[in-house]
N, C-alpha and C. Protein backbone atom coordinates (compact mmCIF):
# COMPACT_ATOMS: atom_id res chain seq x y z
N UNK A 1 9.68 34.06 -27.82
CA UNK A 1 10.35 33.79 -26.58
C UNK A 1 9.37 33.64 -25.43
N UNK A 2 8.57 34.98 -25.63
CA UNK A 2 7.30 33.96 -24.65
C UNK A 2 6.70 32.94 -24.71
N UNK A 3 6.51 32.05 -25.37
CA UNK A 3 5.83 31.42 -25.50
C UNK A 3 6.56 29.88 -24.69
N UNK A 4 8.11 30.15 -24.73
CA UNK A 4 8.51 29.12 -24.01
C UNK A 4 8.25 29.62 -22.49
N UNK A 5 8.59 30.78 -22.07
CA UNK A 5 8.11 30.59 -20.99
C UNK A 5 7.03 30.28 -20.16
N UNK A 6 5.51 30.84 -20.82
CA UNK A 6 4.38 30.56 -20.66
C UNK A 6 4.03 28.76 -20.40
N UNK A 7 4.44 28.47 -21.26
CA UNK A 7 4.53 26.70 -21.37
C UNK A 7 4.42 26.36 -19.95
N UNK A 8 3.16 25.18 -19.90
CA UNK A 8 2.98 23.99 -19.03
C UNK A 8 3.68 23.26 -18.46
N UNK A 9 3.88 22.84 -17.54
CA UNK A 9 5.22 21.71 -17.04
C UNK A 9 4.72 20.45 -18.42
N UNK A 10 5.61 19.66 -18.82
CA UNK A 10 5.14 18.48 -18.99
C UNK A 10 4.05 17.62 -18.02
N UNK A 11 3.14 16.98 -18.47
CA UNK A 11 2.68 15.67 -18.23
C UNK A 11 3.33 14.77 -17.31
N UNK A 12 3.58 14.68 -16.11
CA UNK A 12 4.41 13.14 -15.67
C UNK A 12 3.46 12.19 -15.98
N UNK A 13 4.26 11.33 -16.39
CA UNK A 13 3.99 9.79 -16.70
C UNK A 13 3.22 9.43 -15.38
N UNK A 14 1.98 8.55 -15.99
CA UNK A 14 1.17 7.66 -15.15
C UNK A 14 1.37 6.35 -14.35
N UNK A 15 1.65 6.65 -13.43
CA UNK A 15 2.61 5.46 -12.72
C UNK A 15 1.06 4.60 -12.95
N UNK A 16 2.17 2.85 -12.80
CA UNK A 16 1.12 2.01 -12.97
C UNK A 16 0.89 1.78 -11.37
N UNK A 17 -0.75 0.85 -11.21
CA UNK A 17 -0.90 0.66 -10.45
C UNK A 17 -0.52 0.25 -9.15
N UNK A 18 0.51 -0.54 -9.31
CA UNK A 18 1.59 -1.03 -7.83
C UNK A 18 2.69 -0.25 -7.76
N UNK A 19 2.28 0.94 -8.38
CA UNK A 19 3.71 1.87 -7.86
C UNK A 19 2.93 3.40 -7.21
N UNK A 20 1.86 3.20 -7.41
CA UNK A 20 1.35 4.33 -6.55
C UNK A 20 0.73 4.33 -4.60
N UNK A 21 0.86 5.16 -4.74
CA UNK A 21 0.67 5.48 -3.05
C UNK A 21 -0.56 5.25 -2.66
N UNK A 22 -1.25 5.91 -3.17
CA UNK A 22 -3.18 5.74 -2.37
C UNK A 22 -3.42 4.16 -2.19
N UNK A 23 -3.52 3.83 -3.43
CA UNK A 23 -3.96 2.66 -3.60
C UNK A 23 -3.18 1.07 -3.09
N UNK A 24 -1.78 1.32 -2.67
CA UNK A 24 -1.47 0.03 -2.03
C UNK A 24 -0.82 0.61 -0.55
N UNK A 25 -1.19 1.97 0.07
CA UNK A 25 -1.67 1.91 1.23
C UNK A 25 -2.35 1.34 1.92
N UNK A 26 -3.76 1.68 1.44
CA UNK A 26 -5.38 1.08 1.22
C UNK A 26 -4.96 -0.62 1.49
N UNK A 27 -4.38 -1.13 0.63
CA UNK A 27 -4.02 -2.68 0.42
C UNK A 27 -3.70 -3.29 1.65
N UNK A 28 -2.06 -2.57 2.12
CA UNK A 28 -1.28 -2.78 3.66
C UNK A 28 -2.19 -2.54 4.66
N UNK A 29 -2.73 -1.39 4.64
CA UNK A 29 -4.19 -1.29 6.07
C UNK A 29 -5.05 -2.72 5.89
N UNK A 30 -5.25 -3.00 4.48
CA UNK A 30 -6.23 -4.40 5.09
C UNK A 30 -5.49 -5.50 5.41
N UNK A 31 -4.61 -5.55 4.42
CA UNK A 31 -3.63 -6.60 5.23
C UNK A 31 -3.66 -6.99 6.65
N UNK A 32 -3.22 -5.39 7.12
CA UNK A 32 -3.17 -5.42 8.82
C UNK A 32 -4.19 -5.86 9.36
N UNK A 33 -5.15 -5.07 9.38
CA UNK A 33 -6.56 -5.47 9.55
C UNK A 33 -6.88 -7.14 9.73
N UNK A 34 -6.94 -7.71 7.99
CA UNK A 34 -7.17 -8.68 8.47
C UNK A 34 -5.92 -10.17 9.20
N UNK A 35 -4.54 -8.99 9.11
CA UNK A 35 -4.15 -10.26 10.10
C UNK A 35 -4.48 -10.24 11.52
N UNK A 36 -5.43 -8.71 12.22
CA UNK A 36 -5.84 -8.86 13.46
C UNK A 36 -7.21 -9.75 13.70
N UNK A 37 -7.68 -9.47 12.70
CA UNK A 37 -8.99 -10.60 12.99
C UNK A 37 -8.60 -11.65 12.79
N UNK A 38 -7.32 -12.19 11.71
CA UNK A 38 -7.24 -13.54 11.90
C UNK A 38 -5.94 -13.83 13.66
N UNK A 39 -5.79 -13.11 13.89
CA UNK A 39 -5.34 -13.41 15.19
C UNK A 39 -6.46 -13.21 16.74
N UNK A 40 -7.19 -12.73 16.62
CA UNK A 40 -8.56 -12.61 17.65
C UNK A 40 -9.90 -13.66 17.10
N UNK A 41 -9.07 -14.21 16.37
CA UNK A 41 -10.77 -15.25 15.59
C UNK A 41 -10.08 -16.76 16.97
N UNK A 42 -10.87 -17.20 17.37
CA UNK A 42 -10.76 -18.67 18.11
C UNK A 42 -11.17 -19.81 17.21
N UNK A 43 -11.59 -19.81 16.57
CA UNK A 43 -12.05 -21.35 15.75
C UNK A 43 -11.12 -21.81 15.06
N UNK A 44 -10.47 -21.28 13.85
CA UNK A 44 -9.38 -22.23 12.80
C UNK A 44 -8.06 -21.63 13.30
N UNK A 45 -7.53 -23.10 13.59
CA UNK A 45 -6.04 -22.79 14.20
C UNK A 45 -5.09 -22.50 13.00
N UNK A 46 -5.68 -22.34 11.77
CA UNK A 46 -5.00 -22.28 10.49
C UNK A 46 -4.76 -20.81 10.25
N UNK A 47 -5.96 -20.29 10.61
CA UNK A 47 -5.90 -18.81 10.46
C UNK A 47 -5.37 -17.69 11.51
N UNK A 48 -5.04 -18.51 12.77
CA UNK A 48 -4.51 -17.99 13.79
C UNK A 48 -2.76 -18.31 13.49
N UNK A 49 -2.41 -19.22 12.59
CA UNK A 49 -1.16 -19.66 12.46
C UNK A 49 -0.47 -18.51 11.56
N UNK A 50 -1.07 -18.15 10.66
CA UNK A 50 -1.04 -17.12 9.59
C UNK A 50 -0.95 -15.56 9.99
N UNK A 51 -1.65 -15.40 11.44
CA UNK A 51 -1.99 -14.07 11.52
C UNK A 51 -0.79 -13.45 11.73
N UNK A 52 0.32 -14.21 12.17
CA UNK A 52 1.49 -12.98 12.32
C UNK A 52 2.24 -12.93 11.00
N UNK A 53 2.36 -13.66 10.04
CA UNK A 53 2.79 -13.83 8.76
C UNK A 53 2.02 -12.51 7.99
N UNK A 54 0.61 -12.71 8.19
CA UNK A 54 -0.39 -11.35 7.61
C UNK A 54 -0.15 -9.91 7.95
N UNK A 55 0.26 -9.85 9.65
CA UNK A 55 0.49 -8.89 9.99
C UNK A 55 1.93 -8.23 9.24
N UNK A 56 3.10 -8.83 9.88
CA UNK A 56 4.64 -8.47 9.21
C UNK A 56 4.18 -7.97 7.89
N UNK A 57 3.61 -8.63 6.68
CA UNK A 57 3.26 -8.25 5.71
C UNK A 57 2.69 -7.20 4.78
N UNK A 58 1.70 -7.12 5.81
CA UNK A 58 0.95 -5.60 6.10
C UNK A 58 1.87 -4.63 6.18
N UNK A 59 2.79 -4.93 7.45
CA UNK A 59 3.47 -3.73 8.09
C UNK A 59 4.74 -2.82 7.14
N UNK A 60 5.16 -4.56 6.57
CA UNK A 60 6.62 -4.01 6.07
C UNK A 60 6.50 -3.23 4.70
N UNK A 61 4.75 -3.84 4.05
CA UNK A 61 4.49 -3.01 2.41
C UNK A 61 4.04 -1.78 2.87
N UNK A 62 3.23 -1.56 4.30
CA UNK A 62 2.86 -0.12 4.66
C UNK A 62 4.30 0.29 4.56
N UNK A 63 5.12 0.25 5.16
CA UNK A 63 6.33 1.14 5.31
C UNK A 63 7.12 1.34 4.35
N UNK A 64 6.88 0.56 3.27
CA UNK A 64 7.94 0.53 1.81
C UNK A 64 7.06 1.36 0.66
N UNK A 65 5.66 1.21 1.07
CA UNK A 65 4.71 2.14 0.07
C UNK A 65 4.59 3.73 0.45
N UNK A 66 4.59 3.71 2.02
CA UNK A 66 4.62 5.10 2.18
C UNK A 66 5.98 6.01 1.94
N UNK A 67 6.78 5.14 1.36
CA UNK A 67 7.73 5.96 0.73
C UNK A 67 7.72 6.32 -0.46
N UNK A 68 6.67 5.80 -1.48
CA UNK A 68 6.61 5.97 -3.07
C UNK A 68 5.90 7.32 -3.31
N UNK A 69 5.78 8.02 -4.47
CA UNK A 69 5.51 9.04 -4.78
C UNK A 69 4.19 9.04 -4.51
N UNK A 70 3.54 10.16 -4.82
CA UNK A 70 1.74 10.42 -4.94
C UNK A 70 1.41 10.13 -6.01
């Protein structure tokens, strides 16, 4: 009978990579990041066209990732 109690939690399962937290935090910060440099860059009007598309993008996976587990 002791021995069940003594017992380890199980193992949780290894979330795969796009379901964990650290790592597509990390992702959304550059996102952001680089949709601010592509919105403060003056030369390609291509990359200034993009920068608010980059940003939203950033913002909305930061806020949907910081809800996933650790």
């Amino acid at each position: 009978m002791s021995h069940l109690i003594e017992t380890s939690s199980p193992a949780r399962p290894k979330r795969p990579f796009f379901l964990r937290r650290g790592p597509m935090e990390t992702i959304a910060t550059v996102l952001i990041g680089l949709g601010f440099l592509m919105l403060f860059q003056p030369f390609l009007l291509v990359l200034y066209t993009y920068s608010l598309v980059t940003l939203l993008a950033g913002t909305v996976m930061f806020i949907i990732v910081s809800k996933f587990p650790e």
